[in-house]
N, C-alpha and C. Protein backbone atom coordinates (compact mmCIF):
# COMPACT_ATOMS: atom_id res chain seq x y z
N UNK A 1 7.13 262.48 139.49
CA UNK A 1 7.07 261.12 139.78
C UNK A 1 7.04 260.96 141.28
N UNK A 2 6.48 260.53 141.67
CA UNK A 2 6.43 260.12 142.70
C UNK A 2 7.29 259.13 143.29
N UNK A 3 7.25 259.00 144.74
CA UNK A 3 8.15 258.57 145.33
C UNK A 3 7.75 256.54 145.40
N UNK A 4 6.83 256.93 144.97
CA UNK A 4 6.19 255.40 144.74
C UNK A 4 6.43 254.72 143.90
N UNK A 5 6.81 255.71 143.18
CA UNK A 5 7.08 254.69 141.64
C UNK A 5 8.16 254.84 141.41
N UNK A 6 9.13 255.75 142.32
CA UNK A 6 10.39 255.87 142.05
C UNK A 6 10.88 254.54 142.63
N UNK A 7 10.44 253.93 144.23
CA UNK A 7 10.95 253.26 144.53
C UNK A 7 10.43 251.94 143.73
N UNK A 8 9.46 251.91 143.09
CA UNK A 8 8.86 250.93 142.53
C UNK A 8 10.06 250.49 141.18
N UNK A 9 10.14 251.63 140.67
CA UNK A 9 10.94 252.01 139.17
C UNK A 9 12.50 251.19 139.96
N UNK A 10 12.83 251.56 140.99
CA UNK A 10 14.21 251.02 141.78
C UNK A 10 13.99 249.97 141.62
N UNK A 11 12.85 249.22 142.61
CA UNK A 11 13.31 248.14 142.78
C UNK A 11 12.83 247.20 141.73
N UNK A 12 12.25 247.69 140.80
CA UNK A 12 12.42 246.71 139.07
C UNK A 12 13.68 246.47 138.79
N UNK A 13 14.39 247.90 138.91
CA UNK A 13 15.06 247.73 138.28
C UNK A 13 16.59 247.11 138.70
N UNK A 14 16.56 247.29 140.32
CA UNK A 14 16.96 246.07 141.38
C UNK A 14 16.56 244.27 140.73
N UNK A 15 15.62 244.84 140.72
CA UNK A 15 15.15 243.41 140.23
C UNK A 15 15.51 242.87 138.79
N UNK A 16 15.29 243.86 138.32
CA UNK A 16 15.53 243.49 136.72
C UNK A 16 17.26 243.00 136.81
N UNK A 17 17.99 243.98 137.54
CA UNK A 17 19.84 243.56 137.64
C UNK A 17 19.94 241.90 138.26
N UNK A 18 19.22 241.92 139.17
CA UNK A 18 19.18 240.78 139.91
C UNK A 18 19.27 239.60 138.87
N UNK A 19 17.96 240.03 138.42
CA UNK A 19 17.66 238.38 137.36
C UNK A 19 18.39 238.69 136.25
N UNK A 20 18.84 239.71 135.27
CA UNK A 20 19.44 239.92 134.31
C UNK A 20 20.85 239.63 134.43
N UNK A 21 21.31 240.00 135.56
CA UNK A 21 22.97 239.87 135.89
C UNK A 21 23.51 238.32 135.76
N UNK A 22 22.75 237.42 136.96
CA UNK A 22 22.83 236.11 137.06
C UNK A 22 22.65 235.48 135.15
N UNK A 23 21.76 235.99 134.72
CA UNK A 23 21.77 235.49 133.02
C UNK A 23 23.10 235.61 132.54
N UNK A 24 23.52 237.12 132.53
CA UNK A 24 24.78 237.49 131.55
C UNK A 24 26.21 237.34 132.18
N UNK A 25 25.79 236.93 133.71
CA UNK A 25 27.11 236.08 134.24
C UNK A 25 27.00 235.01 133.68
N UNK A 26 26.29 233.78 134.06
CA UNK A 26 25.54 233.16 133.52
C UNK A 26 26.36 232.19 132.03
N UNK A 27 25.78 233.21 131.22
CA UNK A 27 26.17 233.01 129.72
C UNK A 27 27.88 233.21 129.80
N UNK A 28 28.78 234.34 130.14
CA UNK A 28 29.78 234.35 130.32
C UNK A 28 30.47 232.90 130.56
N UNK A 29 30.19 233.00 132.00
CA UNK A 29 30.48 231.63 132.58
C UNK A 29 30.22 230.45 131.72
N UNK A 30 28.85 229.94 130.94
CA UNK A 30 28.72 229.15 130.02
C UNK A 30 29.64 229.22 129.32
N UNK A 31 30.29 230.37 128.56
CA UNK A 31 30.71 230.60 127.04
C UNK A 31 32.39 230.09 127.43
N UNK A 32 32.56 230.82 128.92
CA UNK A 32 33.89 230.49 129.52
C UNK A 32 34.07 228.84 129.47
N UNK A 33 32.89 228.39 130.13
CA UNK A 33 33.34 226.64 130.36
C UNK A 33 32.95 226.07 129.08
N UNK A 34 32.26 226.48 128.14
CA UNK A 34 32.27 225.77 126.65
C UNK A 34 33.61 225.76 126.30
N UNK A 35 34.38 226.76 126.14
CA UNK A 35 35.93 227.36 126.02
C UNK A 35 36.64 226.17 126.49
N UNK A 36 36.93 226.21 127.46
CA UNK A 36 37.51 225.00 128.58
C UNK A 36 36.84 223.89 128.06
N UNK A 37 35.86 222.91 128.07
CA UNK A 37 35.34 221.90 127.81
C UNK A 37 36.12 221.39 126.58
N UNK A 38 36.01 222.72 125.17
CA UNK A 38 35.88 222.54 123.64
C UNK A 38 37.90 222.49 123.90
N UNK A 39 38.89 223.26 124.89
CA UNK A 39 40.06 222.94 124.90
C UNK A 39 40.72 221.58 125.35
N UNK A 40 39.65 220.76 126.62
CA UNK A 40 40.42 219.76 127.07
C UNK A 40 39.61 218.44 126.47
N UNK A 41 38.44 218.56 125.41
CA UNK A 41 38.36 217.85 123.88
C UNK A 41 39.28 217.75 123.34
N UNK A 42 40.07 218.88 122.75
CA UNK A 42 41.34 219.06 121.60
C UNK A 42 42.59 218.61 122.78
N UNK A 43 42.59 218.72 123.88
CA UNK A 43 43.68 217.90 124.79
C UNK A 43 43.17 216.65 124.54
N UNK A 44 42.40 216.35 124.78
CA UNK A 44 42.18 214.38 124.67
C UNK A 44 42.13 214.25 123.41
N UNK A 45 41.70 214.87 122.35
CA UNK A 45 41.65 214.15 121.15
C UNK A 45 43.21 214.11 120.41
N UNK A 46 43.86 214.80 120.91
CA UNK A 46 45.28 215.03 120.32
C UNK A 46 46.24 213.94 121.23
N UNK A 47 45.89 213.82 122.53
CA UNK A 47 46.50 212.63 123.02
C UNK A 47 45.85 211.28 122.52
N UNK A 48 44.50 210.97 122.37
CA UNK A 48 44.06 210.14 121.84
C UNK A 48 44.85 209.79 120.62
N UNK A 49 44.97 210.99 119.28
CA UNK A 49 45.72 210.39 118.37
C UNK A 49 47.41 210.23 118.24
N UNK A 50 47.87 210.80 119.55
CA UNK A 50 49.47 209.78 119.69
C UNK A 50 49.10 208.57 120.09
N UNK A 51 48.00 208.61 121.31
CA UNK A 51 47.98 207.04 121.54
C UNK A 51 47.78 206.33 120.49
N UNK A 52 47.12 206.75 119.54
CA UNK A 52 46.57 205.73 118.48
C UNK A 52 48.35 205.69 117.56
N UNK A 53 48.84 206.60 117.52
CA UNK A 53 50.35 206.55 116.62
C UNK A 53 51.27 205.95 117.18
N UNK A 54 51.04 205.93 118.42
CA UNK A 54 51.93 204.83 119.35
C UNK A 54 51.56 203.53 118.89
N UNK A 55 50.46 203.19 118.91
CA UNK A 55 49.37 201.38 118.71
C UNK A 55 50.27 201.40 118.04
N UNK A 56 50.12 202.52 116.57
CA UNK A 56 50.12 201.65 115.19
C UNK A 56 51.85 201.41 115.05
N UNK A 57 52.85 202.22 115.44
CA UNK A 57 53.91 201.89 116.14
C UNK A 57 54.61 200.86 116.11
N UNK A 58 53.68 200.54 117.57
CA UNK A 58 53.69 199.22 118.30
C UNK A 58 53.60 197.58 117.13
N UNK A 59 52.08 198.21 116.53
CA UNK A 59 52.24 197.13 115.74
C UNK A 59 52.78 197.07 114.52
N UNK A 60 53.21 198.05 114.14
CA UNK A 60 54.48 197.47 112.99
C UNK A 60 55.23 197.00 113.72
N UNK A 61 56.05 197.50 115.09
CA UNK A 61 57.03 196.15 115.22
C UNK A 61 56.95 195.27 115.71
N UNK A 62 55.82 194.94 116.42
CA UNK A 62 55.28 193.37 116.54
C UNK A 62 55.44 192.77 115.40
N UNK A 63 54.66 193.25 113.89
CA UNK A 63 54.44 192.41 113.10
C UNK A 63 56.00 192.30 112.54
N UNK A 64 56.87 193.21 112.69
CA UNK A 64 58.57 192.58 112.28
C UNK A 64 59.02 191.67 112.65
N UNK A 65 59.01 192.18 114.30
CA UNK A 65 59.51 190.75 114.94
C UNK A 65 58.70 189.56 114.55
N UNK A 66 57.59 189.44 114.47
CA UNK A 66 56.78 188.06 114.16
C UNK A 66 57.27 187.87 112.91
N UNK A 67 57.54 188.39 111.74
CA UNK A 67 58.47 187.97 110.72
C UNK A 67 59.90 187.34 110.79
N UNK A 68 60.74 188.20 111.57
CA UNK A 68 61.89 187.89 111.70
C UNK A 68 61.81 187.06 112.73
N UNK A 69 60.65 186.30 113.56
CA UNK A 69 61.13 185.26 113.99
C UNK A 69 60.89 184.26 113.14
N UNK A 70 59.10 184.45 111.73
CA UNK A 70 59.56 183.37 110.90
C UNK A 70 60.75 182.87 110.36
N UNK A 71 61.43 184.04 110.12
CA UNK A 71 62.54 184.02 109.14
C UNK A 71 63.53 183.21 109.97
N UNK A 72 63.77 183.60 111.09
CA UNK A 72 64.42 182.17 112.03
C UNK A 72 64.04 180.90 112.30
N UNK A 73 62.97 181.03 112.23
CA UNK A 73 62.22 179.98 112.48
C UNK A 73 62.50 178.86 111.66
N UNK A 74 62.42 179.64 110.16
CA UNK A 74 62.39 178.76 109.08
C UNK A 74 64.46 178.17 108.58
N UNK A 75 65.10 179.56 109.50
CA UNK A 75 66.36 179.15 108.90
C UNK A 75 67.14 178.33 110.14
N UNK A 76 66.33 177.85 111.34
CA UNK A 76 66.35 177.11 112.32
C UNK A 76 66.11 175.70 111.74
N UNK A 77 64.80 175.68 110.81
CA UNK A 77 64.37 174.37 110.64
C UNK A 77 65.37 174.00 109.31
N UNK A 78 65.80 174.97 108.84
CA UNK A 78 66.94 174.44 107.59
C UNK A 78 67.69 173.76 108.37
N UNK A 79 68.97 174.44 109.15
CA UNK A 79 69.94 173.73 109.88
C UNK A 79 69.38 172.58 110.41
N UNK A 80 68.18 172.58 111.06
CA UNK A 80 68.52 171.46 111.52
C UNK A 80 67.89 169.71 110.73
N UNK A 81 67.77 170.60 109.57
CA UNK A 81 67.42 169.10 108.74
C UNK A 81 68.71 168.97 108.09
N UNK A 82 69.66 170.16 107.85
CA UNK A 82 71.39 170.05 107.80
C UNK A 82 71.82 168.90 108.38
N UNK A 83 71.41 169.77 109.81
CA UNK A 83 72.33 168.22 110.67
C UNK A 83 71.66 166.67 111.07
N UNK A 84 70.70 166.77 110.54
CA UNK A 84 69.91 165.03 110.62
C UNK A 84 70.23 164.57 109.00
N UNK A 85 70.44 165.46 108.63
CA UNK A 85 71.26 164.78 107.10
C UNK A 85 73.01 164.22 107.05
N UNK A 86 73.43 165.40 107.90
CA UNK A 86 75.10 165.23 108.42
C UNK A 86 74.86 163.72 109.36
N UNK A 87 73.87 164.15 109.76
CA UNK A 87 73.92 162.45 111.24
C UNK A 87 74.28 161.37 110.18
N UNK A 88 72.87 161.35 109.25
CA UNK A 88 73.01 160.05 108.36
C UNK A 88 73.88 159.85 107.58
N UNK A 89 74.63 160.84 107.02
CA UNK A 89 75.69 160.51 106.09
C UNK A 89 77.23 160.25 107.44
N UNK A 90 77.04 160.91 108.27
CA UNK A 90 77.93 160.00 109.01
C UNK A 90 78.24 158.95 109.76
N UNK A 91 76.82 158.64 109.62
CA UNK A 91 76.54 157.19 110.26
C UNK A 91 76.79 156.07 109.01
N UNK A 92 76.67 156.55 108.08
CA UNK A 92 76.48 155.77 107.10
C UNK A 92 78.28 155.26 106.61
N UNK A 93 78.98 156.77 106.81
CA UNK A 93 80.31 156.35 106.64
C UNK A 93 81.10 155.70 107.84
N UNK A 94 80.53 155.86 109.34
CA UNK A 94 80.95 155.03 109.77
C UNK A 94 80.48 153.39 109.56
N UNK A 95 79.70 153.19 109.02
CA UNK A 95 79.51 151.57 108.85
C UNK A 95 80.21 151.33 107.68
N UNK A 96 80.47 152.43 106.64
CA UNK A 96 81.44 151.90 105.31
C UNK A 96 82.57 151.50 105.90
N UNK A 97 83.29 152.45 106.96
CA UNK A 97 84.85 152.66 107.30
C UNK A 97 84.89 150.80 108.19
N UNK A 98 83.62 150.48 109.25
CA UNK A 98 83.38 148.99 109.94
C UNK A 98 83.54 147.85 108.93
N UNK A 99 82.93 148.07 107.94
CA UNK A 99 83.27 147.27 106.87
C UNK A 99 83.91 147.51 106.12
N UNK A 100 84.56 148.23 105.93
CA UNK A 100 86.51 148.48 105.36
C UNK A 100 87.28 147.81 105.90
N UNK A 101 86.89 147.97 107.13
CA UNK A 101 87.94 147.32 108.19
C UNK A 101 88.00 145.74 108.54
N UNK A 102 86.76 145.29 108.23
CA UNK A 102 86.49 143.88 108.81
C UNK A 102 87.14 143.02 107.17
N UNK A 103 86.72 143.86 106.12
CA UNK A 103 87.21 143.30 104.82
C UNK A 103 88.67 143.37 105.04
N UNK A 104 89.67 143.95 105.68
CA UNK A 104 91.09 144.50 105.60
C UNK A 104 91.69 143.15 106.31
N UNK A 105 90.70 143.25 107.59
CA UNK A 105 91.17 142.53 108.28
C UNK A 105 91.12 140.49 107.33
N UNK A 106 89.90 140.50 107.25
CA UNK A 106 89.27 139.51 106.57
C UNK A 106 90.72 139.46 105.46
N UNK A 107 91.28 140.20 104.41
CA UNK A 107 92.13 140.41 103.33
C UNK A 107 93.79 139.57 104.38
N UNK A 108 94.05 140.30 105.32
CA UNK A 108 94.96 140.24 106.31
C UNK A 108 95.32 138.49 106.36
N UNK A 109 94.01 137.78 106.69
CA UNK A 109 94.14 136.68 107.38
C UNK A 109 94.18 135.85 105.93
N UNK A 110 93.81 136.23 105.07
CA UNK A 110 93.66 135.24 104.11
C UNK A 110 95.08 135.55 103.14
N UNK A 111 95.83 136.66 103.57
CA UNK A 111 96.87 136.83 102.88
C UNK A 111 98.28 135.96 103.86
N UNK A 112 97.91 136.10 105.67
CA UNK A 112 99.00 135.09 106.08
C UNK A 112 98.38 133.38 105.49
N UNK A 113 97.43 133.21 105.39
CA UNK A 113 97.16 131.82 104.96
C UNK A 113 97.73 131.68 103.72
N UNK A 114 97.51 132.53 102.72
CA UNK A 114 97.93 131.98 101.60
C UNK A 114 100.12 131.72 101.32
N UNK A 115 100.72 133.08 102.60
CA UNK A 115 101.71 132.50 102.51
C UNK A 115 102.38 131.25 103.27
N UNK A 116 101.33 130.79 104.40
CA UNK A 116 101.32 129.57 104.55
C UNK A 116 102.03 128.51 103.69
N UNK A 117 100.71 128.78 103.10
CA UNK A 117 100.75 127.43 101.71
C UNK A 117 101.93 127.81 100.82
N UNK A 118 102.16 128.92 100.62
CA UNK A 118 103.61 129.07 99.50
C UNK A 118 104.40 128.50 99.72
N UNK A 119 104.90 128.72 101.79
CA UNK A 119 106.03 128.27 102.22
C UNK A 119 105.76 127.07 101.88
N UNK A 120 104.67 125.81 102.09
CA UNK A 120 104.92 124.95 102.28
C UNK A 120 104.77 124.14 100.75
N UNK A 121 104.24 124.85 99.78
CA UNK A 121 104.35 124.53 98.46
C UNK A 121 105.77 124.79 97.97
N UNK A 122 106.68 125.38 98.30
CA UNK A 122 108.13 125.92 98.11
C UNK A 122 108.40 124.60 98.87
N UNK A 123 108.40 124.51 99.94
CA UNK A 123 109.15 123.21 100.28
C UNK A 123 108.85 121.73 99.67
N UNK A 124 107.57 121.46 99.49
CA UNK A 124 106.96 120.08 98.31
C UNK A 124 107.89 120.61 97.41
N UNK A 125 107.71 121.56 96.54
CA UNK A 125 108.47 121.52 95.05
C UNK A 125 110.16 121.43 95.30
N UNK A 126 110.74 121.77 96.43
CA UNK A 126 112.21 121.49 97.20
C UNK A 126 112.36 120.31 96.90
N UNK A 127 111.17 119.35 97.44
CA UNK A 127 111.36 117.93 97.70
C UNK A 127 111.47 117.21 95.98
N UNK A 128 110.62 117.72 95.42
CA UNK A 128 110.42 116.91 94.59
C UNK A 128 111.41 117.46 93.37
N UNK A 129 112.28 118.73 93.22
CA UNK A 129 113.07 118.80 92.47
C UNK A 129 114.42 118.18 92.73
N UNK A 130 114.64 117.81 94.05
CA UNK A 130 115.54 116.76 94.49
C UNK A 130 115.68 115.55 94.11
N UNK A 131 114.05 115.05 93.91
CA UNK A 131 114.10 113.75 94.12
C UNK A 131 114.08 113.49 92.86
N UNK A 132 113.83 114.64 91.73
CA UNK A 132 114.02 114.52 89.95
C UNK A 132 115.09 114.39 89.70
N UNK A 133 116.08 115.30 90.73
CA UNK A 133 117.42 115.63 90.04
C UNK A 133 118.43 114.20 90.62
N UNK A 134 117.66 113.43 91.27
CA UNK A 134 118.77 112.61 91.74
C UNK A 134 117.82 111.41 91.17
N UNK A 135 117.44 110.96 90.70
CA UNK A 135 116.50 110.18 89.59
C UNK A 135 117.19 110.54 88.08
N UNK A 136 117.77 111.62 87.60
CA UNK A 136 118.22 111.96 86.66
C UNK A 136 119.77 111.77 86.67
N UNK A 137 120.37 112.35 87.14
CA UNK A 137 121.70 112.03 88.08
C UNK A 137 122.31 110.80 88.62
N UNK A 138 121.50 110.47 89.23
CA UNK A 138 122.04 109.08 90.07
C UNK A 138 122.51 109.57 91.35
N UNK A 139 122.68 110.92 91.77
CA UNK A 139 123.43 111.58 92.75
C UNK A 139 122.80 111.83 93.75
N UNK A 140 122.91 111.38 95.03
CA UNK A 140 122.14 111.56 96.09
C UNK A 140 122.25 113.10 96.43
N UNK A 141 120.97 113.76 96.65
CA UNK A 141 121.05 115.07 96.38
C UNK A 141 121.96 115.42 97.90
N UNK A 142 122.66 114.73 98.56
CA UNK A 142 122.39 115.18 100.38
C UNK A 142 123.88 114.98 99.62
N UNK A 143 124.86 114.61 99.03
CA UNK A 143 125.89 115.25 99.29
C UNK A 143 126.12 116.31 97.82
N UNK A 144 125.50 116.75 97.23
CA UNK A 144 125.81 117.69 96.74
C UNK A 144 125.31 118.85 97.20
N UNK A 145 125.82 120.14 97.46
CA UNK A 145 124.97 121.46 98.26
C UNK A 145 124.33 122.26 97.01
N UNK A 146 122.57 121.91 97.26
CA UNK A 146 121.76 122.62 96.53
C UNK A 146 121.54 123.61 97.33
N UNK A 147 121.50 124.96 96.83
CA UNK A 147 120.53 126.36 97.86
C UNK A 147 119.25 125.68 98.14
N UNK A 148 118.89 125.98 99.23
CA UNK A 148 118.09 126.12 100.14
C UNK A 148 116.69 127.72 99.50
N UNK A 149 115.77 127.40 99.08
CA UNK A 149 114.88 128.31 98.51
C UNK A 149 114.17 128.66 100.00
N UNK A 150 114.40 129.97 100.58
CA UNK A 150 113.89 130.47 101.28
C UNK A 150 112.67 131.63 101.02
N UNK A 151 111.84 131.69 101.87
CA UNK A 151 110.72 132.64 101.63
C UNK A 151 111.34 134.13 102.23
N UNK A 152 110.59 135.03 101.67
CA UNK A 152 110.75 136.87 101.83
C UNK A 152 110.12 136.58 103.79
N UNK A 153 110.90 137.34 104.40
CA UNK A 153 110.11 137.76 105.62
C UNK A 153 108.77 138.75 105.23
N UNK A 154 107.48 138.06 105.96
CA UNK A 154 106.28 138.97 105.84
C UNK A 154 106.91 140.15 106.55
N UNK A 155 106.00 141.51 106.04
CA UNK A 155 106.15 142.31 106.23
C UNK A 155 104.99 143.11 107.35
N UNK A 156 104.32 142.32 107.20
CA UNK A 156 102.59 142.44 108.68
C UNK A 156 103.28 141.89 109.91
N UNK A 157 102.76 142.67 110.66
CA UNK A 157 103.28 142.54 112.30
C UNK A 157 102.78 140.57 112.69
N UNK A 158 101.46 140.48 112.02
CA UNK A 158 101.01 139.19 112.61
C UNK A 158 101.20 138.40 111.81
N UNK A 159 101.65 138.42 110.84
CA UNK A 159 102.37 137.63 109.57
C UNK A 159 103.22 136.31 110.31
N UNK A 160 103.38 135.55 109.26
CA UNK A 160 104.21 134.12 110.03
C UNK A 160 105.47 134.60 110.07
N UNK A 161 106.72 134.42 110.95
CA UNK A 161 107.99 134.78 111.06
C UNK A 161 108.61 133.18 109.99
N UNK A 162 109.45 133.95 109.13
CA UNK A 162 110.06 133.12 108.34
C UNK A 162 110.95 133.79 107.84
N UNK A 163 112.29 132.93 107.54
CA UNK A 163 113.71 133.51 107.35
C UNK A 163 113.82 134.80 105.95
N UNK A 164 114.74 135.27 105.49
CA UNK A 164 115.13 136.35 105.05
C UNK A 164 115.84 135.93 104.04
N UNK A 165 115.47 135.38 102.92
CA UNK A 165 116.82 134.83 101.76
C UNK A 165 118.21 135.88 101.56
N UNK A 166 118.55 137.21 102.02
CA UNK A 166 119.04 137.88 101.77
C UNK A 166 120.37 138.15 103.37
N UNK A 167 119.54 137.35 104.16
CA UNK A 167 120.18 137.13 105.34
C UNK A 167 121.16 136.25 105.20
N UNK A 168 122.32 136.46 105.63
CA UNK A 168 123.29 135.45 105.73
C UNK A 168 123.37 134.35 106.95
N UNK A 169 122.98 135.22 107.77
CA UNK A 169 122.86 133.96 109.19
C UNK A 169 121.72 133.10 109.13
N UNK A 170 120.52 133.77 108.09
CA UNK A 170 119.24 132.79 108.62
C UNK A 170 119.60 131.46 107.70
N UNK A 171 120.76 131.38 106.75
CA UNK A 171 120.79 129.86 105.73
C UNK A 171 121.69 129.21 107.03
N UNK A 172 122.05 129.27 108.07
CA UNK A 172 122.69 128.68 108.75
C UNK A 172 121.94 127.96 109.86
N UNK A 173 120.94 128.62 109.88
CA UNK A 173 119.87 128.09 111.07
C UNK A 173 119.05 126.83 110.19
């Protein structure tokens, strides 16, 4: 062989390493960063699906709380139709208790009036059993000593003051 084709045969085969090497680095390197690429896929897709297990998480307890605030919501709006019911029934008993009172009072005044009139119907019938008994008699009733028919002291603060039949000093007055 000659030296011509030896160096020829070289530098093919120089050549051939040259371009062949860069290929099968090349591919290496490819196969290496497919490797890497196809690992930090399975890194994102595996964080992707916590993120997604986090969401879903998340929204179950959103959707609790949005329940359990209906559930307040609704036991908010109970109470408080509770207490606009409590308002009216106590408004209502305070106007019974206003007119309890105005009737009591109203009862009050018509009970000193009526002993008014007793006293003074006790004293007409005084007069006029006098004036029978000494029409029957002949006896002027003023010197014989008839009792004196006195009325009960009322027992109401605003009641008429009138003697005590049971009193001994008030037949003297």
């Amino acid at each position: 062989m000659s030296l011509f084709v030896s160096k020829r045969l070289f530098l093919l085969f120089g050549v051939a390493i040259l371009v062949v090497s860069p290929i099968l680095l090349g591919g290496f390197w490819v196969w290496a960063a497919e490797e890497s690429i196809d690992t930090l896929i399975e890194n994102r897709e595996d964080e992707l699906d916590e993120i997604k297990a986090k969401i879903k998480a998340y929204k179950q307890i959103v959707d609790l709380k949005q329940r359990q605030g209906a559930a307040l919501s609704d036991q908010l709006e109970g109470v408080e139709a509770q207490v606009k019911g409590l308002e009216l029934q106590i408004q209502a008993n305070a106007q019974e208790l206003r007119i309890l009172n105005e009737e009591i009072v109203s009862l009050g005044n018509r009970i000193d009036q009526k002993e008014v009139v007793i006293v003074s119907q006790k004293k007409i019938l005084t007069e006029i059993m006098r004036g029978s008994y000494e029409e029957k008699t002949g006896f002027l009733s003023n010197s014989l000593p008839i009792p004196r028919v006195l009325p009960i002291r009322s027992k109401r603060k605003n009641g008429p003051i009138v003697r005590d039949r049971k009193c001994a000093k008030c037949w003297d007055r």
